[in-house]
Structures are given as structure tokens and as C-alpha cells.
Protein backbone atom coordinates (compact mmCIF):
# COMPACT_ATOMS: atom_id res chain seq x y z
CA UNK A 1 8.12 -14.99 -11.14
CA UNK A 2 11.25 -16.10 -13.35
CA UNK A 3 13.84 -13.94 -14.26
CA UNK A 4 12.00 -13.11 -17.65
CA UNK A 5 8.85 -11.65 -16.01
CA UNK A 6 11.54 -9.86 -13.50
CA UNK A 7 12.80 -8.12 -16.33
CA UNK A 8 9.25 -7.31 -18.02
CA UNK A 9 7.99 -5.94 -14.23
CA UNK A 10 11.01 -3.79 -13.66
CA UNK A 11 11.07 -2.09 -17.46
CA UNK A 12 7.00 -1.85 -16.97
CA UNK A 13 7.77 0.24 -13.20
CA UNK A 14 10.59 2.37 -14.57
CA UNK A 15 7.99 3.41 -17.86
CA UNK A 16 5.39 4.04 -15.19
CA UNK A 17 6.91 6.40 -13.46
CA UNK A 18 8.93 8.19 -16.66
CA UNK A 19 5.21 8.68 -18.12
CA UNK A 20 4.31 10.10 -15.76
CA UNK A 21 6.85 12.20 -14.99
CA UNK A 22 6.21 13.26 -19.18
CA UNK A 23 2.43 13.69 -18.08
CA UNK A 24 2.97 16.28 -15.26
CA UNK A 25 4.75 18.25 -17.98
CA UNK A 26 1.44 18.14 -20.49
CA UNK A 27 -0.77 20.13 -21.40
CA UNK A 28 -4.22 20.28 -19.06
CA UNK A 29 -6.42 21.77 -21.49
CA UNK A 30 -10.30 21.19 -21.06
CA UNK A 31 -12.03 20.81 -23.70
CA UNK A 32 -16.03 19.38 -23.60
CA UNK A 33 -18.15 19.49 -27.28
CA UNK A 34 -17.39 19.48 -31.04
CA UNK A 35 -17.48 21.94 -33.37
CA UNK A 36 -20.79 20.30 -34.78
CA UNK A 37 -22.86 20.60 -31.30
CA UNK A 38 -22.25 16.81 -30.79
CA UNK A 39 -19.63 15.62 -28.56
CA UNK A 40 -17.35 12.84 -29.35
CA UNK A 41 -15.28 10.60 -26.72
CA UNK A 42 -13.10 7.81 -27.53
CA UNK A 43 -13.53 4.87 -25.14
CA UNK A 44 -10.34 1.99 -25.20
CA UNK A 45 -10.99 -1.51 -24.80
CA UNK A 46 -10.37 -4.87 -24.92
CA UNK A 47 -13.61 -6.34 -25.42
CA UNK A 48 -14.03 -9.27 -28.13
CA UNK A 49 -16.20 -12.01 -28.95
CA UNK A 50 -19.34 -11.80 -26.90
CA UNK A 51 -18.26 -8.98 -24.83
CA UNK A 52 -17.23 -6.75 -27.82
CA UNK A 53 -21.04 -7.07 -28.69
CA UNK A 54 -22.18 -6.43 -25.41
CA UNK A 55 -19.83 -3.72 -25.64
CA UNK A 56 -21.95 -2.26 -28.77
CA UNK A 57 -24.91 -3.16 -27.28
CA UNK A 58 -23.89 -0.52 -24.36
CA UNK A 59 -23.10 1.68 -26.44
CA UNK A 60 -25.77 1.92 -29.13
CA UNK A 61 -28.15 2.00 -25.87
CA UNK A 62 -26.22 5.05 -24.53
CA UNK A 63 -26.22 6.76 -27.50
CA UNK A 64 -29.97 6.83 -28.26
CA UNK A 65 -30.80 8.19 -24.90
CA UNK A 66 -27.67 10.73 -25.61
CA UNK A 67 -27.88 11.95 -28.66
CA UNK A 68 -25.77 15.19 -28.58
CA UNK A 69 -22.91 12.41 -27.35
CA UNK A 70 -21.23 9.59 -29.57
CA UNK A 71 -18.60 7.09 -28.66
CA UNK A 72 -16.19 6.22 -30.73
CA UNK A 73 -15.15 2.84 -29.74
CA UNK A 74 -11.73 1.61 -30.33
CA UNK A 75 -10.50 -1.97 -29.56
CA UNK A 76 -7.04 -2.19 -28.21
CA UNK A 77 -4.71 -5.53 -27.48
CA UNK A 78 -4.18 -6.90 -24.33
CA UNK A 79 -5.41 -3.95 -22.60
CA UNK A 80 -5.41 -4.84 -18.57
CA UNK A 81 -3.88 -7.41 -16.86
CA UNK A 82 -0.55 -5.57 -16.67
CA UNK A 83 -0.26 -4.33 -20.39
CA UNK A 84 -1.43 -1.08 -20.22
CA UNK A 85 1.65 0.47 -21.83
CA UNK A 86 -0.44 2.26 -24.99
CA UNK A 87 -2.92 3.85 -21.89
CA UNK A 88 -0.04 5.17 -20.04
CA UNK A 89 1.87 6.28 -23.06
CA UNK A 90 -1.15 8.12 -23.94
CA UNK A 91 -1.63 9.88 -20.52
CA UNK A 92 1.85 10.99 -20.81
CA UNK A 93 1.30 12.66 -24.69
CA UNK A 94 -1.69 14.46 -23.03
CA UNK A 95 -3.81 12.60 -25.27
CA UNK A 96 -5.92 9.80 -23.42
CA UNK A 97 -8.92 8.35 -23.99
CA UNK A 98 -12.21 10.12 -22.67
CA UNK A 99 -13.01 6.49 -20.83
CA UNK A 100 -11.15 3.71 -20.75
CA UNK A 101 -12.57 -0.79 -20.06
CA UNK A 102 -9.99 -1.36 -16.76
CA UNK A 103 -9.03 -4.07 -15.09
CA UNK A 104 -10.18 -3.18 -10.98
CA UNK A 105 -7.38 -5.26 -9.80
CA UNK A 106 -5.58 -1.78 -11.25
CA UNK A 107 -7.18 0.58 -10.10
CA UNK A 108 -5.31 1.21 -6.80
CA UNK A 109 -2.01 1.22 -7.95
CA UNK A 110 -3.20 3.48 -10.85
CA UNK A 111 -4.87 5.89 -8.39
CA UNK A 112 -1.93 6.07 -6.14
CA UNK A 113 -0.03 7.41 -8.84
CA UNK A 114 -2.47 9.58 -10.07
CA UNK A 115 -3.26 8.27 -13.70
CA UNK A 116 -7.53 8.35 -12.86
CA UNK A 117 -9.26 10.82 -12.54
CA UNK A 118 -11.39 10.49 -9.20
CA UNK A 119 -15.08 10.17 -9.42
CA UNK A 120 -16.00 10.47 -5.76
CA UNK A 121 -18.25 13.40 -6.19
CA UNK A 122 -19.69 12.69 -9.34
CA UNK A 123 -20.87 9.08 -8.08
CA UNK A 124 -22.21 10.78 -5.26
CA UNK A 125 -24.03 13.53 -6.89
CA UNK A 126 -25.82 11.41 -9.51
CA UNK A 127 -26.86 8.82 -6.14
CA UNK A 128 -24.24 5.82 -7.31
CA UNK A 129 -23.47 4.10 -4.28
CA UNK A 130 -21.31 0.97 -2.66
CA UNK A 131 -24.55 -0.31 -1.72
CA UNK A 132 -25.83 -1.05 -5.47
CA UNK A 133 -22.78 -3.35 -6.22
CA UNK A 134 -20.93 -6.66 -4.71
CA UNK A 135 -19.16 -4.67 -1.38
CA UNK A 136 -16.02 -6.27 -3.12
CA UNK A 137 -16.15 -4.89 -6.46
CA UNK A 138 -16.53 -1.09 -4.96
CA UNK A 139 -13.94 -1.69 -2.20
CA UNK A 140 -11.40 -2.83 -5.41
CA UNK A 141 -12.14 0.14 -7.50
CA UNK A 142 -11.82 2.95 -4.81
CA UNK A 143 -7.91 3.97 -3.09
CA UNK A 144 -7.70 5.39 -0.26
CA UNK A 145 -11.27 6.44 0.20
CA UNK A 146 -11.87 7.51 -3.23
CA UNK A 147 -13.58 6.16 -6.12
CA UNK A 148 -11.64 5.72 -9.09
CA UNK A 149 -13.82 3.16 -11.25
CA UNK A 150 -17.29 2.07 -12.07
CA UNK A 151 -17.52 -1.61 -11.40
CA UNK A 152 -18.77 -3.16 -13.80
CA UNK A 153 -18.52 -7.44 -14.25
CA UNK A 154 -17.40 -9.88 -11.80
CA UNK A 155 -16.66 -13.61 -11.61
CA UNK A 156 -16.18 -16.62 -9.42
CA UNK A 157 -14.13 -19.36 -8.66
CA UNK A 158 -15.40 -23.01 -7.79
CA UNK A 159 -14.22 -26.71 -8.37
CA UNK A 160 -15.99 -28.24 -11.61
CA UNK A 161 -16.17 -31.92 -11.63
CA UNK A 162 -16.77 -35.01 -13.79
CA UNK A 163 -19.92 -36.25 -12.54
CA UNK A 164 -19.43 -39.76 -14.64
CA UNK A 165 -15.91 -39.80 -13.16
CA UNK A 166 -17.47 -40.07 -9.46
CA UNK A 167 -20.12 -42.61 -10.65
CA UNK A 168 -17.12 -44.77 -11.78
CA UNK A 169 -15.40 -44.52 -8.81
CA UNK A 170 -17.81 -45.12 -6.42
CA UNK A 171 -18.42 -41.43 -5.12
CA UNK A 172 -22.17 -39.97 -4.68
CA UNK A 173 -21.76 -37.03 -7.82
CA UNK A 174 -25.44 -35.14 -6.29
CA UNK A 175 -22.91 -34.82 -2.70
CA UNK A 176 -19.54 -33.56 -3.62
CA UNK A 177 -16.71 -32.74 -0.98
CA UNK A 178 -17.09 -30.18 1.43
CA UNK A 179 -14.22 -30.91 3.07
CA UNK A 180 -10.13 -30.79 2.18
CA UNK A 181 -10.15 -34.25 3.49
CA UNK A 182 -13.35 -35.51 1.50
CA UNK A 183 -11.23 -33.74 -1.09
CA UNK A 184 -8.08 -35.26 -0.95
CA UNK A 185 -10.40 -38.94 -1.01
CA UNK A 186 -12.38 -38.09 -3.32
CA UNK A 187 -8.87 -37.08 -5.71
CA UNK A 188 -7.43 -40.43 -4.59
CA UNK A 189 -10.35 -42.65 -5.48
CA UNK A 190 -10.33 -40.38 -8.90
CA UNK A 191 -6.50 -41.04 -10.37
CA UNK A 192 -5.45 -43.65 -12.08
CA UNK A 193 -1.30 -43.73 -12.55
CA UNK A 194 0.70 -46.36 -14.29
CA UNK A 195 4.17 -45.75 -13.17
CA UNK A 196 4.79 -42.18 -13.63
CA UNK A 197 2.37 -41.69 -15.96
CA UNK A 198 -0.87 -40.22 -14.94
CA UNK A 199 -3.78 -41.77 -16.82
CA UNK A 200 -6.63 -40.02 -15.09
CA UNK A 201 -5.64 -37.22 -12.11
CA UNK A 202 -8.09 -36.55 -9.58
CA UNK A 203 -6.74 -32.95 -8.66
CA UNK A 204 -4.66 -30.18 -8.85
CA UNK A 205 -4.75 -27.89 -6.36
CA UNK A 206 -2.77 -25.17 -7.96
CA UNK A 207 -4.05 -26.34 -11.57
CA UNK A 208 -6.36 -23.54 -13.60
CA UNK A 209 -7.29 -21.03 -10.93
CA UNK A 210 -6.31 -22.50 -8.31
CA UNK A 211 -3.96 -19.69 -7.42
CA UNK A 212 -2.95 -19.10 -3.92
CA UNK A 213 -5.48 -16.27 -2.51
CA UNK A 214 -8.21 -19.26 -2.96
CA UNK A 215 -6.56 -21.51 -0.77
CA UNK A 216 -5.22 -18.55 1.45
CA UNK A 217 -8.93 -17.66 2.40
CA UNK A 218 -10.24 -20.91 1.88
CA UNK A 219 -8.31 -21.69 5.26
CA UNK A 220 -9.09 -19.19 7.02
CA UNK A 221 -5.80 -16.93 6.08
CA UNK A 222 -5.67 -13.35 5.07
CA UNK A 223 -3.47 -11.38 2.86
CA UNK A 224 -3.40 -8.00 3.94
CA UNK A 225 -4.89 -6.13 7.69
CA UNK A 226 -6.81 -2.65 6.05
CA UNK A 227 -6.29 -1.21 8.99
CA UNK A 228 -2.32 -1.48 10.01
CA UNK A 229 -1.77 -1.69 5.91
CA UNK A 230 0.16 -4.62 7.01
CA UNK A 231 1.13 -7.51 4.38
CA UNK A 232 0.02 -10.63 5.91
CA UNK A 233 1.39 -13.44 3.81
CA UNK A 234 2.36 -15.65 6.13
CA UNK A 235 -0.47 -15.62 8.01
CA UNK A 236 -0.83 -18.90 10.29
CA UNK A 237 -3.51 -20.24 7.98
CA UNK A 238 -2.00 -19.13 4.46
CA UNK A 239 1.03 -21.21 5.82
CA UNK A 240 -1.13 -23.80 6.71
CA UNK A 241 -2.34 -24.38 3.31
CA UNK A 242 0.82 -24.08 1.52
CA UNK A 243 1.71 -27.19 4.10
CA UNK A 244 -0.87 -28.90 2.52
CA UNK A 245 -0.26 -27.89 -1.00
CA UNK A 246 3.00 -28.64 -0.33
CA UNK A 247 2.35 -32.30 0.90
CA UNK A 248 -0.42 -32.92 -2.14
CA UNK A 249 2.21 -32.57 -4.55
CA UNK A 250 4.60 -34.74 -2.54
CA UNK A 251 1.99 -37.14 -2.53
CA UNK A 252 1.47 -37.97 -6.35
CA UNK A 253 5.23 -36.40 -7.04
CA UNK A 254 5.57 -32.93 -8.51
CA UNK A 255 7.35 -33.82 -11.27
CA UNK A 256 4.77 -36.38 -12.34
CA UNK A 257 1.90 -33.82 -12.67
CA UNK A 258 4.20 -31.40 -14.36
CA UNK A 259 3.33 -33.60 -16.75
CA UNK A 260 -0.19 -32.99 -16.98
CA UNK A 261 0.32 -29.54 -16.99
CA UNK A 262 3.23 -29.05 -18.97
CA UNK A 263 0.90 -30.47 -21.79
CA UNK A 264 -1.76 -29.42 -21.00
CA UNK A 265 -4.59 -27.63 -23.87
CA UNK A 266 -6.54 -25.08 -24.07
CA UNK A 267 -10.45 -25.27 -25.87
CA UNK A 268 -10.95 -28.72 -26.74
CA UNK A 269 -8.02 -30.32 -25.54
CA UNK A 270 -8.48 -28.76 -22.05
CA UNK A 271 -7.93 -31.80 -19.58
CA UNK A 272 -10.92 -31.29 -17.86
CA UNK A 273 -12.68 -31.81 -21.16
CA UNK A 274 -10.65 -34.64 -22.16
CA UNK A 275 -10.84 -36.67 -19.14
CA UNK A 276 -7.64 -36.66 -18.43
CA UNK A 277 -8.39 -34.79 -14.78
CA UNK A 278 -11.61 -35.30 -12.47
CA UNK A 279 -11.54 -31.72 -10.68
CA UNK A 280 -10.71 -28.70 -11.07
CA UNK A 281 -10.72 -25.14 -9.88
CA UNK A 282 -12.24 -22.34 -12.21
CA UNK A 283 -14.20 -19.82 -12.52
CA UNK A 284 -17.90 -19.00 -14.16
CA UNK A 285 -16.13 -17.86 -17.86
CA UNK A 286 -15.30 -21.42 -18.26
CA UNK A 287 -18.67 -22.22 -18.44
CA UNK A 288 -19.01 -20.84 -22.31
CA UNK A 289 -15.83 -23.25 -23.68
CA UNK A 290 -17.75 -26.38 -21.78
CA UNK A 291 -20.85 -25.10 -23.73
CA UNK A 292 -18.82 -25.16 -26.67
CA UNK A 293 -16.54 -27.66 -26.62
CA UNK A 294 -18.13 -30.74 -24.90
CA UNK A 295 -21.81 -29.98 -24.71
CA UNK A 296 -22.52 -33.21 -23.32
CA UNK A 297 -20.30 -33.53 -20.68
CA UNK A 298 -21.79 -34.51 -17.27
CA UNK A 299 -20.51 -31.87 -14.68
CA UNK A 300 -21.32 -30.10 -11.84
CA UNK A 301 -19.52 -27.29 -9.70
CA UNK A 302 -18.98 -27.12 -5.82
CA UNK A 303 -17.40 -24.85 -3.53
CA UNK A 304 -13.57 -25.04 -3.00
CA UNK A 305 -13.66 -27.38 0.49
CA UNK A 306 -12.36 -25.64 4.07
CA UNK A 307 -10.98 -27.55 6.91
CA UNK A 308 -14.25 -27.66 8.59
CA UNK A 309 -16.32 -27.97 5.64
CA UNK A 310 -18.14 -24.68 6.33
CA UNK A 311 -17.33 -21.10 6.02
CA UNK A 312 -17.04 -21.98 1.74
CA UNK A 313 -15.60 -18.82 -0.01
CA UNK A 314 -14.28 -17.84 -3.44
CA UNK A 315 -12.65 -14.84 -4.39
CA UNK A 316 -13.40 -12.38 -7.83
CA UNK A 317 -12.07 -9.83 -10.40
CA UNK A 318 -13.79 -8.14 -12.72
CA UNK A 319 -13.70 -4.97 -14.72
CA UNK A 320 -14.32 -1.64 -14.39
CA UNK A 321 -14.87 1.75 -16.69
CA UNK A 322 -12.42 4.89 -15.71
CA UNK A 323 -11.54 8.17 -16.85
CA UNK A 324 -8.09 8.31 -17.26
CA UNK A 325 -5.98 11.45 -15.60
CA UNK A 326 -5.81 14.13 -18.69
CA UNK A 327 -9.24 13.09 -20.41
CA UNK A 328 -10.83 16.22 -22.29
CA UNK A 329 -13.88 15.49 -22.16
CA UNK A 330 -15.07 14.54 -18.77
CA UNK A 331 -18.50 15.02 -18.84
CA UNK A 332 -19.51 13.29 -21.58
CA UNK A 333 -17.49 10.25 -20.69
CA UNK A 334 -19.23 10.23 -17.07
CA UNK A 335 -22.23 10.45 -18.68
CA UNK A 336 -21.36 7.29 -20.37
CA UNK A 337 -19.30 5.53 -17.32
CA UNK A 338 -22.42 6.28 -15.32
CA UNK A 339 -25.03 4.61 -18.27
CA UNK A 340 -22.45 1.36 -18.63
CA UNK A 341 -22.28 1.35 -14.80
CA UNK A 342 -26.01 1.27 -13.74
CA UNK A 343 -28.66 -1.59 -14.21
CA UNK A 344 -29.28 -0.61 -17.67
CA UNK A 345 -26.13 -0.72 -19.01
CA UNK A 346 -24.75 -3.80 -17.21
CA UNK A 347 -27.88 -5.97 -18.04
CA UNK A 348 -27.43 -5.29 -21.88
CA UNK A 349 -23.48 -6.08 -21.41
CA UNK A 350 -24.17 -9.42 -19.24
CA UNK A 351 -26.87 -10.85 -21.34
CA UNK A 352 -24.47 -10.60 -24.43
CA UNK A 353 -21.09 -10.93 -23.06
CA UNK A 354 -22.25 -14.01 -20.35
CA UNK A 355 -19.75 -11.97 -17.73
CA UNK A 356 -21.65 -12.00 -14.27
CA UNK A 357 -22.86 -8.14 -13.60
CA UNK A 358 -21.02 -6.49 -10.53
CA UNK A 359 -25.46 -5.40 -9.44
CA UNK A 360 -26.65 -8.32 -7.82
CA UNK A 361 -30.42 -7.36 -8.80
CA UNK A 362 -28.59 -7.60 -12.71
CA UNK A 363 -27.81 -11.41 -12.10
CA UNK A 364 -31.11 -12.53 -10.92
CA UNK A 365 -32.78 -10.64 -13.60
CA UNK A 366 -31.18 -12.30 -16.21
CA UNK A 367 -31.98 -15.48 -14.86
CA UNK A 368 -28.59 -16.51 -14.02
CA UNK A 369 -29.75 -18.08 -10.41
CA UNK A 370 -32.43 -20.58 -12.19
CA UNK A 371 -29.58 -22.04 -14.28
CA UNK A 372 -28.10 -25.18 -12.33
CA UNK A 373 -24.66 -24.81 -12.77
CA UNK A 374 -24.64 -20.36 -12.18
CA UNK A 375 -26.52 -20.90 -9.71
CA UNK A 376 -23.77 -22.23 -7.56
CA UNK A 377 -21.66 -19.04 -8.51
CA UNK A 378 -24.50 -15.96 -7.75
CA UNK A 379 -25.09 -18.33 -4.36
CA UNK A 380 -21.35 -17.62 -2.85
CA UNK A 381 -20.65 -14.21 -4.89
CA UNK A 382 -22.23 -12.15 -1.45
CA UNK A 383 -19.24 -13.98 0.27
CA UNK A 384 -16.65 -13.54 -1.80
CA UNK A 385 -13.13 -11.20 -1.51
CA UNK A 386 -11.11 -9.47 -3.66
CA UNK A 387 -7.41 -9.62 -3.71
CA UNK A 388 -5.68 -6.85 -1.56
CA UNK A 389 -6.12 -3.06 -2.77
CA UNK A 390 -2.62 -1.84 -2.68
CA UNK A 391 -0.23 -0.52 -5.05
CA UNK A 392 1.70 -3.53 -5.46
CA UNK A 393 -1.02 -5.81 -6.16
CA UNK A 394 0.79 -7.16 -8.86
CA UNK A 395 4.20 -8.01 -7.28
CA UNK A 396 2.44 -9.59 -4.23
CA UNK A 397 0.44 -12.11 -6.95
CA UNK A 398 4.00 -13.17 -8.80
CA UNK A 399 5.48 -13.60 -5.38
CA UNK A 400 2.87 -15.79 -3.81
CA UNK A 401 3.01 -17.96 -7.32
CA UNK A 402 6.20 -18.21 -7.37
CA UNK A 403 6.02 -18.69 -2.92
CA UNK A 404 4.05 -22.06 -4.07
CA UNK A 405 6.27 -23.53 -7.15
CA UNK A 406 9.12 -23.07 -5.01
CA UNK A 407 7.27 -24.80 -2.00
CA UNK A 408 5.86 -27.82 -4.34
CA UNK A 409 9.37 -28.45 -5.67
CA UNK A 410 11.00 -28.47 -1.70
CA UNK A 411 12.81 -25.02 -2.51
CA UNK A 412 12.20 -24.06 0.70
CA UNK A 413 9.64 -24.71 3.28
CA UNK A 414 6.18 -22.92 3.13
CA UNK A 415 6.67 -20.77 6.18
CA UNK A 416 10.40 -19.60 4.50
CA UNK A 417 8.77 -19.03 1.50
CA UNK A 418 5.94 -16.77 2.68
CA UNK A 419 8.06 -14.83 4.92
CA UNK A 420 9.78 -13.78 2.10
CA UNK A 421 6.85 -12.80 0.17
CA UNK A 422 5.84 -10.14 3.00
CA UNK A 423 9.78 -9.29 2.94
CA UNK A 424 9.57 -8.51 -0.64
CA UNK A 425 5.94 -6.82 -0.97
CA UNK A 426 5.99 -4.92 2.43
CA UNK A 427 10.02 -3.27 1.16
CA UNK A 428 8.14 -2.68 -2.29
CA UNK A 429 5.19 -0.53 -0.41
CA UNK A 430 7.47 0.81 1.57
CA UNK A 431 9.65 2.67 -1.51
């Protein structure tokens, strides 16, 4: 994390904790219905493109099967992901939203400080249970044994690759690695350098989303023991595959592939796209900008490689819906959190917005196991993990980024490095 994002995460802790000091000393008035007989609750978020129409589509759904209940949808900026300032600023007024689109990687640190509401009984009640979703997505969206969001979308990572590239070079493209040494051949065979100057690279392990929890797991590692609550960063196998991360980028010189990345494009100039790289790690969304972009190009996905060549997993996010602490009208909005959260309501989301459902039976259903390429993704979802539910979720994924940039440019050697991301991450829990 540089010193800029330092700044950003320290002013974004200190306003956490001042709204909600502001939001223990606001009003807790109930209030359920509108003058008129018809209730109205506003539901935030970020939805646009495809998913702001699936979005509509949810809601137009929910609405004819509710009509004493309308939502009034509003669209806010770069809601989740960290930048939820205008959500926590409106807790504090003691004027939130009735339901808010969350990012579940949120949820726990959220819950911990009491900004949700919990839903624990009302899931129960109306028979919403773990065993309808992805294990994953519900363990992500509960704290402490409570549930504090709906899942509702997940995704996938996997390595996409140039199937004309392999022909080229020699390599079968219908049998892909499975291994990190098959991997590391295959990458060889695939790059083409002229001095410094990368013509073609074969792969990037930390390229795209190849962030660090894939490779963590990939070799075996863990990040965090549920039941000690015990940061496990430098766990024997995460260190092991920052050695190797660390020695790939030694290999074809860090500074050389800084850049490819440096200059690297998004949409049409994407690399991957371009041809400029062979491989690379990413998830199911990318799918849509191929689709758009380069139509034609001859790809194929394959799980990230292990040691062993077995054992293949990914990891996901997704999204959830929430009440957020303060909302007025609660019953209404789980009335809609419920309808958006259910079969129903995810399939009409998916089958506009393209995001995989967080319901299994809502994937297959819409078909997404007879395409070629999703196929590969709804095949290892049962397997996959979610990064650790803890309060400092955040903090622990700058620290393990910044644990590999420092590694990949010799600051330090991978064990140092993770050592002090559990230093950092377990004192930060620990406050």
C-alpha cells in the first residue's frame, strides 16, 4: 500500500468510527408505511450497464408481486470496494437507506461495528438457509454467527489463454497446464523478448487477478485459522509461493515486465486481447469485454496450476443486499432483500447482468454450465474460498499486495515480508 492509500485508509478508519459515534447519538425512530397505504424504501446502489438492468428487472418483478411496496432506486458512485463514505455518512444523519447493493467482502467489518442490521431471525423464519447458496458466499456475509447480508452474485478466477499462441509454440491448446511447472514451460515456450523489451510475455503471475490469496491457496497455504482467529500469513505454503513468485520475476527481470504493465490497457487495448501476453489470471466478468472487444479470439480458460497438479482451486467475491443499522422501514426492505435474494430474484438479475448467481440451481438454469468457456467456472465454484471474514479484511489485502511488490523487487525476502503482514494485521485486530 503506498503512502497515498496509507493516508486514504487512515482518514477512511478515523470517519468510521466518528460516524458512528454521530449515529449512536440519532434518532431510532421506526417508521414502516406511507401516508398513501403504499410503502416506499430507497435501495442504494452501484449497479450499471447490464447489472443496472438486471437491477430493474429485480425490481419491477418485486414490485408486481408487492404492490402495497415500491422501491425507489437510486444509483450511487463507487459504492463498495472501500468507498462507502455517503452510506456511513448517512447512518450517522439517521437517515439510511431502507436496503443497500454491498460488497460481502464488507460485511464483517461492517457488522463488527454495528452499521447492519442483523437478519439472523428473519432468514430463519422465512426458511433462507446456508444450504441454498455457495457455503462461501453465506460464510462471507455472516460475523460472528450472524447473518448480516443476502448473498447475492459471485465470481471466479481462472487462467485464460491464447489458444493460437500455444499452436505457435508447439503446446497441445485442448491440454493446458495443470501444473506450476507445466506452467512456468508453457510461459517460457510463450515469450518472445528482444533485449529488454518484451514482444510477446507468456505470464504474469501477479498480472490481472492474480492477487496473492490465489496463489496462497493454490499451494496449499491459508490465510486465517477460524478457530484460534489467528492471522496466518506466513503460512509454510503462502511463503512457498511468494518464493516462487519471487523467483518468476527474477527470471524475466521485474523491471522488464513493469513494462508490460506499466502500459498496460484496459477494453481493447487489454494485453491479453492484443497479443501482447499468452496467459493470464481472471475472473468470469472478463468474459463480456472478450465478447466485446475481440469476438474472434481463440481462447480457452484452465484452472490456476498447484504443485501437484491436483487439488485446483479459485477463490470469489460477490455482492450482497443489507439493511443498513437505522433503516425505517425494515419490513418492507426484507421483503425485498428476501425477493432479490431467492431463485427468483437472482435468475432475473444473472440473466441480465451476466454476474454468476450465489444459488447454484440459478447457474445451471440459465444454462451457464452448457457454455464452453462458464463451464470451467460453475465446475470449480463448489471448491472455491473466500478471503478471510475479519474486520480488517481490507488492511490484510493492501499488506499482502504490497508483501509481494516488495518481494518481486528483492525488498526483503518472502518469509520477512509475510511475517510482517501477520505483525501488522494481527496488532490491527488486536486494537
Amino acid at each position: 500500500m503506498g503512502f497515498k492509500h496509507r493516508v486514504l485508509y487512515k482518514l477512511s478508519s478515523l470517519m468510521f468510527v466518528f460516524v458512528l459515534v454521530l449515529a449512536g447519538c440519532s434518532s431510532d425512530e421506526k417508521v414502516e408505511g406511507d401516508k398513501d397505504g403504499k410503502t416506499t424504501i430507497t435501495f442504494w446502489h452501484s449497479t450499471t450497464s447490464e447489472t443496472a438492468k438486471g437491477t430493474a428487472n429485480v425490481i419491477k418483478a418485486f414490485e408486481k408481486q408487492n404492490p402495497d411496496i415500491k422501491v425507489k432506486s437510486v444509483y450511487i458512485a463507487n459504492q463498495g470496494e472501500g468507498s462507502n463514505e455517503k452510506l456511513l455518512t448517512s447512518i450517522a444523519g439517521g437517515n439510511p437507506p431502507d436496503a443497500a447493493y454491498f460488497d460481502r467482502f464488507e460485511v464483517a467489518s461492517w457488522a463488527a461495528k454495528g452499521s447492519l442490521e442483523d437478519l439472523s431471525e428473519l432468514a430463519a423464519a422465512d426458511g433462507i438457509k446456508k444450504e441454498n447458496y455457495y457455503p462461501y458466499t453465506w460464510d462471507e456475509a455472516s460475523y460472528e454467527g450472524k447473518l448480516y447480508g443476502i448473498p447475492t452474485t459471485t465470481d471466479a478466477r481462472l487462467v485464460f489463454y491464447n489458444k493460437d499462441h500455444f499452436k505457435e509454440v508447439g503446446l497441445d491448446p485442448e491440454n493446458p497446464p495443470k501444473t506450476i511447472k507445466e506452467l512456468e514451460d508453457a510461459a517460457a515456450k510463450l515469450t518472445i523478448k528482444d533485449g529488454k523489451r518484451f514482444k510477446r510475455i507468456g505470464f504474469i503471475p501477479w498480472y490481472a487477478q492474480g492477487w496473492f490469496y490465489g496463489w496462497g491457496w493454490t499451494y496449499g497455504g491459508d490465510f486465517y485459522d477460524k478457530e484460534t482467529k489467528t492471522v496466518t500469513a506466513n503460512d509454510p505454503k503462502n511463503v512457498e509461493a511468494l518464493e516462487w513468485i519471487t523467483d518468476f520475476a527474477k527470471k524475466y527481470d521485474v523491471e522488464d515486465i513493469s513494462g508490460v504493465t506499466d502500459s498496460q490497457g484496459s477494453g481493447a487495448m487489454d494485453p491479453f486481447l492484443t497479443g501482447q501476453i499468452s496467459m493470464k489470471v481472471s475472473g468470469n466478468f472478463n468474459v463480456a469485454s472478450i465478447d466485446m472487444y475481440k469476438p474472434d479470439l481463440n481462447y480457452g480458460v484452465f484452472p490456476i496450476p498447484t504443485p501437484t497438479g491436483t487439488d485446483h482451486t479459485t477463490w470469489s467475491g460477490g455482492w450482497s443486499v443489507v439493511i443498513p443499522k437505522g433503516a425505517k422501514k425494515k419490513e418492507a426492505a426484507w421483503k425485498f432483500l428476501k425477493f432479490f435474494g431467492e431463485e427468483e430474484g437472482q435468475k432475473l438479475f444473472s440473466e441480465s447482468s451476466r454476474d454468476f448467481s450465489a444459488i447454484e440451481s440459478v447457474n445451471i438454469d440459465l444454462g451457464y454450465a452448457d457454455d464452453p468457456i462458464f463451464k470451467e467456472f460453475i465446475d470449480i465454484l463448489p471448491n472455491s474460498k473466500s478471503r478471510p471474514v475479519m474486520t480488517e479484511g481490507s488492511l490484510y489485502w493492501n499488506e499482502l499486495q504490497t508483501a509481494v511488490e516488495n518481494s518481486t523487487r528483492g525488498k526483503g525476502t518472502p518469509k520477512e515480508n509475510l511475517d510482517k503482514v501477520n505483525k501488522t494485521v494481527t496488532d490491527a485486530l488486536a486494537k
